[in-house]
C-alpha atoms as a PDB file:
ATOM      1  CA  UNK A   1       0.602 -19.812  -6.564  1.00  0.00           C
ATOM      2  CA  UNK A   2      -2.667 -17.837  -6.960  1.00  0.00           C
ATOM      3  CA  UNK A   3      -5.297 -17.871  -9.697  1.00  0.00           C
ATOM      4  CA  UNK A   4      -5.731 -14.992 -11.046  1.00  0.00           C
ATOM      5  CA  UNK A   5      -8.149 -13.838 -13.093  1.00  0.00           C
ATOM      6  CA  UNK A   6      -9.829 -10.801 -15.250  1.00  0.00           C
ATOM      7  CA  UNK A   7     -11.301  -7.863 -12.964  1.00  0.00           C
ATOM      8  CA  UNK A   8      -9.215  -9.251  -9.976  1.00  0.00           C
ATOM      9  CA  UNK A   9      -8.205  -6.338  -7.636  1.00  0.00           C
ATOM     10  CA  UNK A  10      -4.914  -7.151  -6.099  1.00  0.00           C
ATOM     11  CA  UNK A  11      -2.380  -4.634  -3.485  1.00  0.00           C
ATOM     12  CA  UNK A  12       0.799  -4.685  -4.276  1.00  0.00           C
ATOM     13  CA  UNK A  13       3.769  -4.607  -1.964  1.00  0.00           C
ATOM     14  CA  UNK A  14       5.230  -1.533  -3.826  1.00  0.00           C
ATOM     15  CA  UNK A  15       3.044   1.636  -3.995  1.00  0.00           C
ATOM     16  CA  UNK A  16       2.610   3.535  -7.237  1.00  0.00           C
ATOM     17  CA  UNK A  17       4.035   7.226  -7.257  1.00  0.00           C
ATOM     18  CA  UNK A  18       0.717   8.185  -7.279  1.00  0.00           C
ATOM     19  CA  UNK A  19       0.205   6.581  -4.165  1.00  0.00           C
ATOM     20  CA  UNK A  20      -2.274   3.854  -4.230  1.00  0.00           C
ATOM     21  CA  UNK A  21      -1.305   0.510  -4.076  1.00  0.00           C
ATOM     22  CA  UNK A  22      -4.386  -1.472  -5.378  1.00  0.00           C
ATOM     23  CA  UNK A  23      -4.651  -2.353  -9.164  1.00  0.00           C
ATOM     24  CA  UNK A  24      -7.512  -4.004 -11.700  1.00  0.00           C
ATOM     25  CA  UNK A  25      -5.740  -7.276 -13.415  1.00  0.00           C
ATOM     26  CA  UNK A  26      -6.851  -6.686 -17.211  1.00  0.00           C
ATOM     27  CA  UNK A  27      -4.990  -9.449 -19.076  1.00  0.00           C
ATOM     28  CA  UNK A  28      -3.820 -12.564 -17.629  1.00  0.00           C
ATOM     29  CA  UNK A  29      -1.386 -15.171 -19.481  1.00  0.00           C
ATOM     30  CA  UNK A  30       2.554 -14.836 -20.026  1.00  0.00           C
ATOM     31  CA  UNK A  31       2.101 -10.998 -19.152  1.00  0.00           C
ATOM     32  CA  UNK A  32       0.081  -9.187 -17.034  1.00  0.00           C
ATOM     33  CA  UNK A  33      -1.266  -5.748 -17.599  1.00  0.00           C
ATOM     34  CA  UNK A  34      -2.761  -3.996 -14.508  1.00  0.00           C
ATOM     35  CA  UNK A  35      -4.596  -0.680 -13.670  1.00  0.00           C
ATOM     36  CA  UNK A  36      -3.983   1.436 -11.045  1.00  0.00           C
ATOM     37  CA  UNK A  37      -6.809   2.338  -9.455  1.00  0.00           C
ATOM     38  CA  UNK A  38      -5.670   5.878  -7.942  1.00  0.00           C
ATOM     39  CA  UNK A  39      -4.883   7.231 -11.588  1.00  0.00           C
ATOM     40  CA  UNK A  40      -5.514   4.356 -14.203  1.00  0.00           C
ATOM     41  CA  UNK A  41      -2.260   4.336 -15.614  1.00  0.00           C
ATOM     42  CA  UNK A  42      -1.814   0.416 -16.986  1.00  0.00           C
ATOM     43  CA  UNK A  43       1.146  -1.422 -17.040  1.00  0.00           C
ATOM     44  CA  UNK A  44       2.621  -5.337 -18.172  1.00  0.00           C
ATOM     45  CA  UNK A  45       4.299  -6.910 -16.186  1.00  0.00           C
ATOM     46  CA  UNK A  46       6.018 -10.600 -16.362  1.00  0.00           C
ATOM     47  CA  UNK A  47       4.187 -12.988 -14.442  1.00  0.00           C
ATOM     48  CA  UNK A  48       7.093 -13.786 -12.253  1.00  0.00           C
ATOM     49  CA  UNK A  49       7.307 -10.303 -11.498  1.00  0.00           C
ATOM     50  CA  UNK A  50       4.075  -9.862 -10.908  1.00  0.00           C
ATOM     51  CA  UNK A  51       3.065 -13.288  -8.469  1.00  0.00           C
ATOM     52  CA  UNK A  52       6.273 -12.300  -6.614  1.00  0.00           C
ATOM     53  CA  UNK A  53       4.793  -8.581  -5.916  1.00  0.00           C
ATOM     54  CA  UNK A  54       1.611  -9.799  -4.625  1.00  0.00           C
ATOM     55  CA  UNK A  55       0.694  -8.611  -1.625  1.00  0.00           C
ATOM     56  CA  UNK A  56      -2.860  -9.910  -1.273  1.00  0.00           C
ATOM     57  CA  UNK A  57      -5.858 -10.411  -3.297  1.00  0.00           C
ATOM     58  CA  UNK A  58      -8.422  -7.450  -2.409  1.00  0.00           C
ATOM     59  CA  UNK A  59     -11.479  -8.432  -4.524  1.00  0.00           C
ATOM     60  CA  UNK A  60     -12.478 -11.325  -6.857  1.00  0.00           C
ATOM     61  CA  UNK A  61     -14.997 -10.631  -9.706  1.00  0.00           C
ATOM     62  CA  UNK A  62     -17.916 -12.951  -9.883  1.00  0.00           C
ATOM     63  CA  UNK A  63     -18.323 -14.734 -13.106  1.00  0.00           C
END
């Protein structure tokens, strides 16, 4: 199990219909919410559902 954290940029193993799969974690804790980065739309997800799909972690904010 990863630690995730605030500004993380994860891919996912499912694509958005828009058609990026990368997305900004911006809350961390029972939920997450993420951000698509190809249109912005956010969305919460359960953290099971989320750490399940996980495809990698892209980018790790410093701080």
């Amino acid at each position: 199990m990863a630690d995730y954290r605030l500004g993380d940029v994860v891919k996912m193993k499912k694509p958005h219909p828009c058609g990026s799969d990368q997305w900004e974690v911006t809350r961390t804790g029972m939920d997450f919410r993420i951000k698509c980065l190809g249109c912005g739309r956010q969305v919460m997800l359960p953290r099971p559902k989320f750490e399940k799909g996980v495809k990698a972690l892209l980018a790790r904010k410093e701080g």
